[in-house]
Protein backbone atom coordinates (compact mmCIF):
# COMPACT_ATOMS: atom_id res chain seq x y z
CA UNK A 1 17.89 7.00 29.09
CA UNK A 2 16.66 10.11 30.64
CA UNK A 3 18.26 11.85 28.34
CA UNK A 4 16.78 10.27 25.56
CA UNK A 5 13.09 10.41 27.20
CA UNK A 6 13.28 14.45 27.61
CA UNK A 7 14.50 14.87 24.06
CA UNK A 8 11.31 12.98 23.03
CA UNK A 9 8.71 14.84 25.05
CA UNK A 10 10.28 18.42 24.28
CA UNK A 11 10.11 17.31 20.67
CA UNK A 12 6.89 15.75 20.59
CA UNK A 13 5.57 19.04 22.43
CA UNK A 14 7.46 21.64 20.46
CA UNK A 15 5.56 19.85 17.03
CA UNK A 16 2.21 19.51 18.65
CA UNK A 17 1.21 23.05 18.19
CA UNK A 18 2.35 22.91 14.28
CA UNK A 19 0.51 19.50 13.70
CA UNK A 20 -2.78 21.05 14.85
CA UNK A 21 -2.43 24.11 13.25
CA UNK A 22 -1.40 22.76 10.06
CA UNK A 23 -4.81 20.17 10.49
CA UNK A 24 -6.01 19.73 7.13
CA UNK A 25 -9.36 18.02 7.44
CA UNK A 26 -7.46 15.22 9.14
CA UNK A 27 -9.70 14.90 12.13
CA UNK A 28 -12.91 14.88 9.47
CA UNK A 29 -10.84 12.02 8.04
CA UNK A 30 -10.83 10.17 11.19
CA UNK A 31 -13.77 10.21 11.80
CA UNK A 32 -14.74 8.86 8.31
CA UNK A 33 -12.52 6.26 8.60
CA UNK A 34 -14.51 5.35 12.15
CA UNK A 35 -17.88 5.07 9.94
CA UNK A 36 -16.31 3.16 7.11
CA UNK A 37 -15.21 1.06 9.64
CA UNK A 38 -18.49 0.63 11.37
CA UNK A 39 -19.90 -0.49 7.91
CA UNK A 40 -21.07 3.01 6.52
CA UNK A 41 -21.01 2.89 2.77
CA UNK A 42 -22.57 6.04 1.73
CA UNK A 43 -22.41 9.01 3.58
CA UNK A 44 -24.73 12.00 4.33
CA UNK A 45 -23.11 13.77 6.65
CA UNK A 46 -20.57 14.01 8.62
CA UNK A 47 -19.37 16.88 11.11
CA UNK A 48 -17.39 17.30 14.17
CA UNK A 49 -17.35 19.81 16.96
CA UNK A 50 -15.35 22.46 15.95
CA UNK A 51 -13.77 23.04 19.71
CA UNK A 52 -11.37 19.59 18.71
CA UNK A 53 -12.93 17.75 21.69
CA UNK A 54 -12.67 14.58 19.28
CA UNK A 55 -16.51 14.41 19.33
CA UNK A 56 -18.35 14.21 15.53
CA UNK A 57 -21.60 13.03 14.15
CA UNK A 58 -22.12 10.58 11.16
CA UNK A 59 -25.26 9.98 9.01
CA UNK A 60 -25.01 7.61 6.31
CA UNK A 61 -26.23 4.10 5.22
CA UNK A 62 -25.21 0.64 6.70
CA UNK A 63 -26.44 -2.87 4.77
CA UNK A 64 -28.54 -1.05 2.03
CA UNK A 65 -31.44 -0.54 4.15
CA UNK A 66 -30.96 1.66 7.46
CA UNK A 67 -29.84 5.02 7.71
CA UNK A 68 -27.95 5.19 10.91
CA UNK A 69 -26.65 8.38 12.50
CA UNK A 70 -23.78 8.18 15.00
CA UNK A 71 -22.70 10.21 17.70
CA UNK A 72 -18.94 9.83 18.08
CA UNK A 73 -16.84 10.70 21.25
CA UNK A 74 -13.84 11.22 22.64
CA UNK A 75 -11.49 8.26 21.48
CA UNK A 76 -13.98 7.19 18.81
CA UNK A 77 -16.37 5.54 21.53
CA UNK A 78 -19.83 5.77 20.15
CA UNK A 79 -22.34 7.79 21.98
CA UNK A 80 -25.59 7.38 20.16
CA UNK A 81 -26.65 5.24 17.81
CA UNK A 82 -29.96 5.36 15.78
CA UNK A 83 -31.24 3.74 12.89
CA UNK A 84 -34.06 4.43 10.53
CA UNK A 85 -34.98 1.34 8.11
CA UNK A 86 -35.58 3.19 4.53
CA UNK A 87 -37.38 2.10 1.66
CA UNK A 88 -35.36 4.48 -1.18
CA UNK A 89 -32.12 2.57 -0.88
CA UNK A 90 -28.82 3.95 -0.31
CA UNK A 91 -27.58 7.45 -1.21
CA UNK A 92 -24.92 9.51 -0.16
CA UNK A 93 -20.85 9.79 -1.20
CA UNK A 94 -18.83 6.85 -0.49
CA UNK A 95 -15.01 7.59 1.43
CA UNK A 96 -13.62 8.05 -1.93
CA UNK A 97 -16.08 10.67 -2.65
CA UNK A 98 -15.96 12.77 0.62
CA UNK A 99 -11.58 12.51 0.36
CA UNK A 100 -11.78 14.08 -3.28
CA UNK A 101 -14.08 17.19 -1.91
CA UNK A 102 -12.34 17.45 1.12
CA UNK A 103 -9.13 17.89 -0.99
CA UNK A 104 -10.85 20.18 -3.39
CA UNK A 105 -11.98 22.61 -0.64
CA UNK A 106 -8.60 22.35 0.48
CA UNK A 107 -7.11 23.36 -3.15
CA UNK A 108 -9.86 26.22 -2.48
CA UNK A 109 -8.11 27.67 0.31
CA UNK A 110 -9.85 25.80 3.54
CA UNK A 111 -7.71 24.56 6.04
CA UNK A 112 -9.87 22.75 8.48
CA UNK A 113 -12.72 21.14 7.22
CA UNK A 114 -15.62 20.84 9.99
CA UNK A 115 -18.65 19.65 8.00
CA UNK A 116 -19.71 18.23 4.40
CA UNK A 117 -22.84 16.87 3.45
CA UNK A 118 -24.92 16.01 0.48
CA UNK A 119 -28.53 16.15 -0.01
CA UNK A 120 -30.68 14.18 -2.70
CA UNK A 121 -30.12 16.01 -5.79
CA UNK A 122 -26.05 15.74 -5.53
CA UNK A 123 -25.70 19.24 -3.70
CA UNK A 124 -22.67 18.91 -1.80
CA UNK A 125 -21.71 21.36 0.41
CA UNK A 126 -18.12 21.75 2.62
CA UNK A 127 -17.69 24.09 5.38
CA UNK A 128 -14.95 24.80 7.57
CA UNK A 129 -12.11 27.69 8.33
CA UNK A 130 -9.63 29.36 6.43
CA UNK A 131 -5.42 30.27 7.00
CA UNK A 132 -7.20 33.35 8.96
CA UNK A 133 -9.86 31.56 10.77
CA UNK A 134 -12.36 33.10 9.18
CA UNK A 135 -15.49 30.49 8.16
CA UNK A 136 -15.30 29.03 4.45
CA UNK A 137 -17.96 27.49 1.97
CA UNK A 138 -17.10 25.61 -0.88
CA UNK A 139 -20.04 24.17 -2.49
CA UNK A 140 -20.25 21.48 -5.27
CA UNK A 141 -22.35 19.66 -7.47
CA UNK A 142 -22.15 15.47 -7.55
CA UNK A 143 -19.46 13.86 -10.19
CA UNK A 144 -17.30 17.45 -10.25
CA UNK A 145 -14.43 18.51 -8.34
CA UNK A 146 -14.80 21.97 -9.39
CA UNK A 147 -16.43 24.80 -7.16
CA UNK A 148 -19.89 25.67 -7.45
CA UNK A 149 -19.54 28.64 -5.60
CA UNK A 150 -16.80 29.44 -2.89
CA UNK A 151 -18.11 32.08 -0.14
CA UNK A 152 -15.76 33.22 3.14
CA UNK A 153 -16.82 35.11 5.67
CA UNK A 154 -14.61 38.78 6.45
């Protein structure tokens, strides 16, 4: 039995390193799931610390009506909550939406996704790091999967 319990922790530690540097956007992803589970249909924003403390904030709309931004923490425990009742009606990407332009700044060359938002006239705009670690922007426009403009840092 002890055998079998220090085979699992020296495995499970010797593939923690690879799993987090191979993180494709999957924390981003997390947290997305955490506001389509808190009843966030169209998203605005979403971005998490870039240190990987698990903390992230979400802005998006809930029942048609209220924009709500979250403050996520550690675990998924929400921090802050605060809601704005609008009159202009939901606008924003829905889950589908951010997944296909997280995986098209990934086809770009990104590797970690930190932050992608959207602003009223379907500017869309994904930020996060490259192989190197050096920052990456890959903007787009609403409807299309294909790069606006793609800037890195060097």
């Amino acid at each position: 039995m002890k055998l079998i319990l220090t085979t699992t922790l020296v495995t499970s530690l010797a593939l923690a390193p690879t799993a987090h540097a191979a993180d494709d956007g999957t924390g981003l992803s997390q947290v997305l799931d955490h506001g389509t589970n808190y009843g966030i249909t169209h998203f605005v924003e979403i971005e998490r610390d870039s240190d990987d403390n698990g903390r992230a904030e979400v802005e998006g709309w809930v029942d048609g009506d209220w924009l709500v931004e979250l403050n996520i923490g550690q675990e998924n425990a929400i921090t802050k909550e605060e809601r704005r009742r609008r009159i202009d009606g939901p606008w924003g990407m829905t889950a589908d939406e951010v997944r296909q332009f997280m995986e098209a700044s990934l086809s770009e060359g990104m590797t970690r996704v930190e932050e992608i938002k959207i602003d009223t006239s379907g500017y869309i705009e994904v930020e996060g790091y490259d192989k190197n670690g050096l920052e990456l922007e890959v903007d787009f426009r609403r409807g299309n999967t294909q790069p606006v403009s793609v800037e890195q840092d060097s």
